[in-house]
Structure formats: C-alpha cells, structure tokens
C-alpha atoms as a PDB file:
ATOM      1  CA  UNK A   1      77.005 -14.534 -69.812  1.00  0.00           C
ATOM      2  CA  UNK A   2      73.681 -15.809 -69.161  1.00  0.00           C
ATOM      3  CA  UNK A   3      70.928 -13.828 -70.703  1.00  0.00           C
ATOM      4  CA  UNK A   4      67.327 -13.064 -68.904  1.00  0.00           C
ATOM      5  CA  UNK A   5      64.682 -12.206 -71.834  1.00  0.00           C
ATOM      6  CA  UNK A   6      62.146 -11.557 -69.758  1.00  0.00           C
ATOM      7  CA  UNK A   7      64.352  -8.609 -67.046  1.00  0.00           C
ATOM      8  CA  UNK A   8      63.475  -6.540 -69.622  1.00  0.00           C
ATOM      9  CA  UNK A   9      59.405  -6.397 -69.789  1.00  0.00           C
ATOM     10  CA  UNK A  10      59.531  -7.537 -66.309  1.00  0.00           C
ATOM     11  CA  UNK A  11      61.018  -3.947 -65.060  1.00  0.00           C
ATOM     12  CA  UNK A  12      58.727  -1.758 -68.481  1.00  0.00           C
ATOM     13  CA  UNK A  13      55.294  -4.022 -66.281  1.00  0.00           C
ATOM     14  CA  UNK A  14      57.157  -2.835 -62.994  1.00  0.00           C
ATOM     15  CA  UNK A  15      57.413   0.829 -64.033  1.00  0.00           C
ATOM     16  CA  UNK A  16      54.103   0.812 -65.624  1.00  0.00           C
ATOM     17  CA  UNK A  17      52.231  -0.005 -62.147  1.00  0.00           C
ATOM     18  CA  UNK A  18      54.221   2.622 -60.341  1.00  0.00           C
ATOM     19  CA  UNK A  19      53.260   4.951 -62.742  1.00  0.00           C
ATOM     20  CA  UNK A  20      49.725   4.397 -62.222  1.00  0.00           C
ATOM     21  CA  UNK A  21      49.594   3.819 -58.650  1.00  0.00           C
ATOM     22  CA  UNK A  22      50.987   7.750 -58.392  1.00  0.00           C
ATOM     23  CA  UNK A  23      47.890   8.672 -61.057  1.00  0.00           C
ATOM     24  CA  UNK A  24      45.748   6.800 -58.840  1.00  0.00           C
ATOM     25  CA  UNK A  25      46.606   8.641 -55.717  1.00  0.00           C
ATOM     26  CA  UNK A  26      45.849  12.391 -57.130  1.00  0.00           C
ATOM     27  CA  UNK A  27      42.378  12.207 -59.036  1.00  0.00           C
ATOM     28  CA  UNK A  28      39.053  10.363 -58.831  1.00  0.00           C
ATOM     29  CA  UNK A  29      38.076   6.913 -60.187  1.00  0.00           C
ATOM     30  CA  UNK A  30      35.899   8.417 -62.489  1.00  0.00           C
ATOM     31  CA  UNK A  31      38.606  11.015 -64.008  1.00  0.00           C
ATOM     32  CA  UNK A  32      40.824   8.112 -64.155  1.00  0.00           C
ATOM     33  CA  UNK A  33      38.367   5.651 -66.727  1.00  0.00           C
ATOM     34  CA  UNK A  34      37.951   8.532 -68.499  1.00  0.00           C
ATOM     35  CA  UNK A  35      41.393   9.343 -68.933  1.00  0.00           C
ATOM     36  CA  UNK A  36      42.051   5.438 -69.726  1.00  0.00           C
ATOM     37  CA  UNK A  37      39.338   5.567 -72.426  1.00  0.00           C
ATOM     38  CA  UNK A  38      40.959   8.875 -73.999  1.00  0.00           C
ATOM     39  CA  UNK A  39      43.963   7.422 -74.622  1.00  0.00           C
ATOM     40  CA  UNK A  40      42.612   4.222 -76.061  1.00  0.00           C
ATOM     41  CA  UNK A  41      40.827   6.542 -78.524  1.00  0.00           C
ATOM     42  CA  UNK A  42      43.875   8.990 -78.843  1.00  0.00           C
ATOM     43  CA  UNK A  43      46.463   6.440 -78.992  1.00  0.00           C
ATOM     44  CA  UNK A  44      44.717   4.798 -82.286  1.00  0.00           C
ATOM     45  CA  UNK A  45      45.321   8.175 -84.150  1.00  0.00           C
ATOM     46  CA  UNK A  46      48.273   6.921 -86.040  1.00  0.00           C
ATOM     47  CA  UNK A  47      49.583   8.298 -89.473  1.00  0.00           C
ATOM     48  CA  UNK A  48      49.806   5.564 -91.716  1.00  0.00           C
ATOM     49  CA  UNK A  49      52.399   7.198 -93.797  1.00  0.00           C
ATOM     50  CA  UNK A  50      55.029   9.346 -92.739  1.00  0.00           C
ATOM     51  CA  UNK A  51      54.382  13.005 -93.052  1.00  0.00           C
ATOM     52  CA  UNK A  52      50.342  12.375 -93.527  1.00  0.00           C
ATOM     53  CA  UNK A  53      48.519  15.337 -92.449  1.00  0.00           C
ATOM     54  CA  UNK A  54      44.944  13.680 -91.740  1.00  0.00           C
ATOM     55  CA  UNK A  55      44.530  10.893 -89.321  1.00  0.00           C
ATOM     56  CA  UNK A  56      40.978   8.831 -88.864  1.00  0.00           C
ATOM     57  CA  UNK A  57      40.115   7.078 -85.766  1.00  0.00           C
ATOM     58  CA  UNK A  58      38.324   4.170 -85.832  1.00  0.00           C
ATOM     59  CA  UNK A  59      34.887   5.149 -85.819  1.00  0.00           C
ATOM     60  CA  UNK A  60      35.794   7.146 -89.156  1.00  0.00           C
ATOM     61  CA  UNK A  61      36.658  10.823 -87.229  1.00  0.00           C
ATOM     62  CA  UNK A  62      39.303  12.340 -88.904  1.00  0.00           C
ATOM     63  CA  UNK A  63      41.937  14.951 -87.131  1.00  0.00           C
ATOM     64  CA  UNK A  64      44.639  16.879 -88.108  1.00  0.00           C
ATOM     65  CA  UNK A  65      48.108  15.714 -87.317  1.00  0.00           C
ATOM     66  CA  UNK A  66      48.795  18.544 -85.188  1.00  0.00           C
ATOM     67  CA  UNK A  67      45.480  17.863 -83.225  1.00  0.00           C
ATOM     68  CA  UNK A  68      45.936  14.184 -82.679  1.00  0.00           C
ATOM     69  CA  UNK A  69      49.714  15.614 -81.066  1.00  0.00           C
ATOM     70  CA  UNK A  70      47.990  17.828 -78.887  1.00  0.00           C
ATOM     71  CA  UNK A  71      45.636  15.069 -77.529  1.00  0.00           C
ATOM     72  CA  UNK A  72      48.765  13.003 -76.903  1.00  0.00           C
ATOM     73  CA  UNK A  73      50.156  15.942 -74.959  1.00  0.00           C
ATOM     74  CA  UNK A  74      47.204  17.025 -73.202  1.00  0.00           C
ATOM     75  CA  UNK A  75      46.601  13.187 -71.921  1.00  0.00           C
ATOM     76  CA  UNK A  76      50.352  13.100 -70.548  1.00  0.00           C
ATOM     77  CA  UNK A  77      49.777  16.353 -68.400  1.00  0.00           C
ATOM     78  CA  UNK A  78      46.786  15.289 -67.019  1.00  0.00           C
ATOM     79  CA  UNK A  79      48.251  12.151 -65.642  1.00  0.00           C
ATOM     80  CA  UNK A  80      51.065  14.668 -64.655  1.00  0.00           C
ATOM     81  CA  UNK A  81      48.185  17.143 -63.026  1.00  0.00           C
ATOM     82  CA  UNK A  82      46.210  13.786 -61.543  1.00  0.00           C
ATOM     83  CA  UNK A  83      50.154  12.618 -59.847  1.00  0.00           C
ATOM     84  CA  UNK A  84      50.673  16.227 -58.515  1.00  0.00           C
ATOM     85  CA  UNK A  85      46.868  16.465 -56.113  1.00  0.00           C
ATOM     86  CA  UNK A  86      45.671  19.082 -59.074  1.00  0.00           C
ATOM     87  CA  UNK A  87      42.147  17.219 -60.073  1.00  0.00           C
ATOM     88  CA  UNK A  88      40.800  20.402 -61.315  1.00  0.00           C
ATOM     89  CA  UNK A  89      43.557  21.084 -63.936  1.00  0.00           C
ATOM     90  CA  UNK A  90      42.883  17.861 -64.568  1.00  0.00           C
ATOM     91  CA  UNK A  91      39.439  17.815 -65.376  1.00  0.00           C
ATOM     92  CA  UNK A  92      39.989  20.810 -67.348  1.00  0.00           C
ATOM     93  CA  UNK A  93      42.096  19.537 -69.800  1.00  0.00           C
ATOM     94  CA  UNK A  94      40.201  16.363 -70.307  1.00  0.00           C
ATOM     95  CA  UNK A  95      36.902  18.176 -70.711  1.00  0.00           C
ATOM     96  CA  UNK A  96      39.031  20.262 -73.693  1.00  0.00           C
ATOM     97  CA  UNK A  97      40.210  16.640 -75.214  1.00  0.00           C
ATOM     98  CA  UNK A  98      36.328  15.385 -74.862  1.00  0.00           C
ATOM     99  CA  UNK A  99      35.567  18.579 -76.592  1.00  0.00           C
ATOM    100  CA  UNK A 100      37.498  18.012 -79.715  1.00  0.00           C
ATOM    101  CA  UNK A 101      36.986  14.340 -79.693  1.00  0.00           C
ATOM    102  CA  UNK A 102      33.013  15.183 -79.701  1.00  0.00           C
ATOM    103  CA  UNK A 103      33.404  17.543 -82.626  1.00  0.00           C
ATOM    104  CA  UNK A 104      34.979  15.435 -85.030  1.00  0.00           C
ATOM    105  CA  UNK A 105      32.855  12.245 -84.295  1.00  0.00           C
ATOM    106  CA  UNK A 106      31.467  10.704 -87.412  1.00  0.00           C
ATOM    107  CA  UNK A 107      29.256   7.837 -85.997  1.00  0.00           C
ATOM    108  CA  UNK A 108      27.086   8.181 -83.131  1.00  0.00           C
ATOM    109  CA  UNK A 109      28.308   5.342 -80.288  1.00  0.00           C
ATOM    110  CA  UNK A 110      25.061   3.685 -79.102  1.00  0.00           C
END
C-alpha cells in the first residue's frame, strides 16, 4: 500500500479555505480582520499547566480560564453568525470580546 503524507494536510488546507470562503460571504472585510486579529490574540491564551486557573497573553493581560473559553466560543459563533448573513449578531459579539480584551490590557499597543 502506497502511502500519501501529504493527502492529509492537503484536504485540513482544503477545508480550511472553504471554511473561510463561507465567512467571507456573510460579513464585511472589516469585521472579518478584526475577527482574524481576535483569534490571534485569543488563540495565544493557553494554560501552561493543566488545570491553571490564570492565563496571560502576550502583552502581559491575564484572564481567567473560564474567560479565555468564552472568547474561544464567542469567536466560533461569530464566524457561525458571519456564514449565516447575520453581521449584526456578529458585530455584537465581537464588540463584547473587544470589551473584555480592552479591560484586561496591561500595556498600551502604540
């Protein structure tokens, strides 16, 4: 049996551009590179231990564990909102994220 290592990222890249094509189609541009940047920012809250209870982002903001979930989760239905034509539900949520993200800044960004 002849084995193809690269089938498997092939089809994850494949997916991946579907997936934002449909984003793309439901919300603006400007949504979108906001949304992008939020989940940079979001997806670098990591515990570094199992069961930690305080994660820092990399400007030194620090969030609960249960906050840096709800981020997560809040970023995956706004992609869902942006896919299903519902902009405003989108913008919503993200505004809330941008909220929280604001509050627990450490470092001003230049």
């Amino acid at each position: 049996m002849h084995r193809k290592p690269w089938a498997l990222p092939a089809a994850a890249l494949l997916i991946g551009s579907i997936a934002s094509a449909d984003i793309c189609a439901g919300c603006d541009e400007k949504l979108l590179a906001s949304l992008r940047e939020y989940e940079r920012v979001v997806g670098s809250l990591r515990a570094d231990k199992a069961g930690q209870m305080i994660v820092f982002g990399p400007d030194g903001s620090e969030f609960t564990a249960a906050q840096a979930t709800w981020m997560r989760t809040q970023l995956r239905l706004i992609a869902q909102a942006c896919t299903n034509g519902r902009d405003q539900d989108a913008a919503r949520r993200l505004a809330e994220v941008q909220q929280l993200l604001k509050e627990h800044r450490r470092f001003s960004q230049g």
